[in-house]
Protein backbone atom coordinates (compact mmCIF):
# COMPACT_ATOMS: atom_id res chain seq x y z
CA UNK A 1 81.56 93.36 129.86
CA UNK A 2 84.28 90.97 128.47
CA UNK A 3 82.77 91.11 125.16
CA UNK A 4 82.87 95.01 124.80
CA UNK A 5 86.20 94.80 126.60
CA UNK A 6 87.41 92.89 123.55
CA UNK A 7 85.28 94.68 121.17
CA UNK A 8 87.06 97.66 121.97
CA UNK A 9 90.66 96.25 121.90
CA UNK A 10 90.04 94.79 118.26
CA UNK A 11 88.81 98.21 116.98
CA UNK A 12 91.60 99.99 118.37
CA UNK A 13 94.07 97.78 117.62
CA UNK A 14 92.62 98.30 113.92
CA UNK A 15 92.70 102.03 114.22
CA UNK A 16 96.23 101.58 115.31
CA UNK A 17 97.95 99.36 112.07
CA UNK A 18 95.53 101.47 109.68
CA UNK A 19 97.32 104.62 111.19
CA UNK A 20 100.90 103.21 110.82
CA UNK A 21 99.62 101.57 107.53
CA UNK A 22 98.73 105.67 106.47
CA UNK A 23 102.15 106.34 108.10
CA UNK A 24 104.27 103.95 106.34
CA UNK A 25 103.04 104.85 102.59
CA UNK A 26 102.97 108.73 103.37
CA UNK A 27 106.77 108.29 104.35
CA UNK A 28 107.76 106.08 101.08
CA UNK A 29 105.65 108.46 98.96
CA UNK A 30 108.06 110.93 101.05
CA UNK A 31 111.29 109.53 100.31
CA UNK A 32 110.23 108.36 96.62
CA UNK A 33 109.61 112.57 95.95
CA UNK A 34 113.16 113.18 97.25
CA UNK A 35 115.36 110.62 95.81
CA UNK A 36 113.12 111.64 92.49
CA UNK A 37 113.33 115.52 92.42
CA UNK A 38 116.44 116.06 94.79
CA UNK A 39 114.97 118.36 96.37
CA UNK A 40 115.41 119.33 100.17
CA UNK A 41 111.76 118.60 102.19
């Protein structure tokens, strides 16, 4: 039980930075298209 307990943790907690990893370069892809283009998103 422990094991899978831990199991589970580690592949959420992977889930989790990949997310904000997705996150993070959508929003700097984001504010690299405005400050380029000038445009209002």
């Amino acid at each position: 039980m422990e094991i899978k307990r831990k199991g589970s943790r580690k592949i959420k907690k992977e889930v989790y930075l990949g997310l904000r990893r997705k996150v993070s370069v959508l929003g700097i892809g984001l504010l690299r298209n405005r400050s380029i283009t000038g445009s209002d998103y």
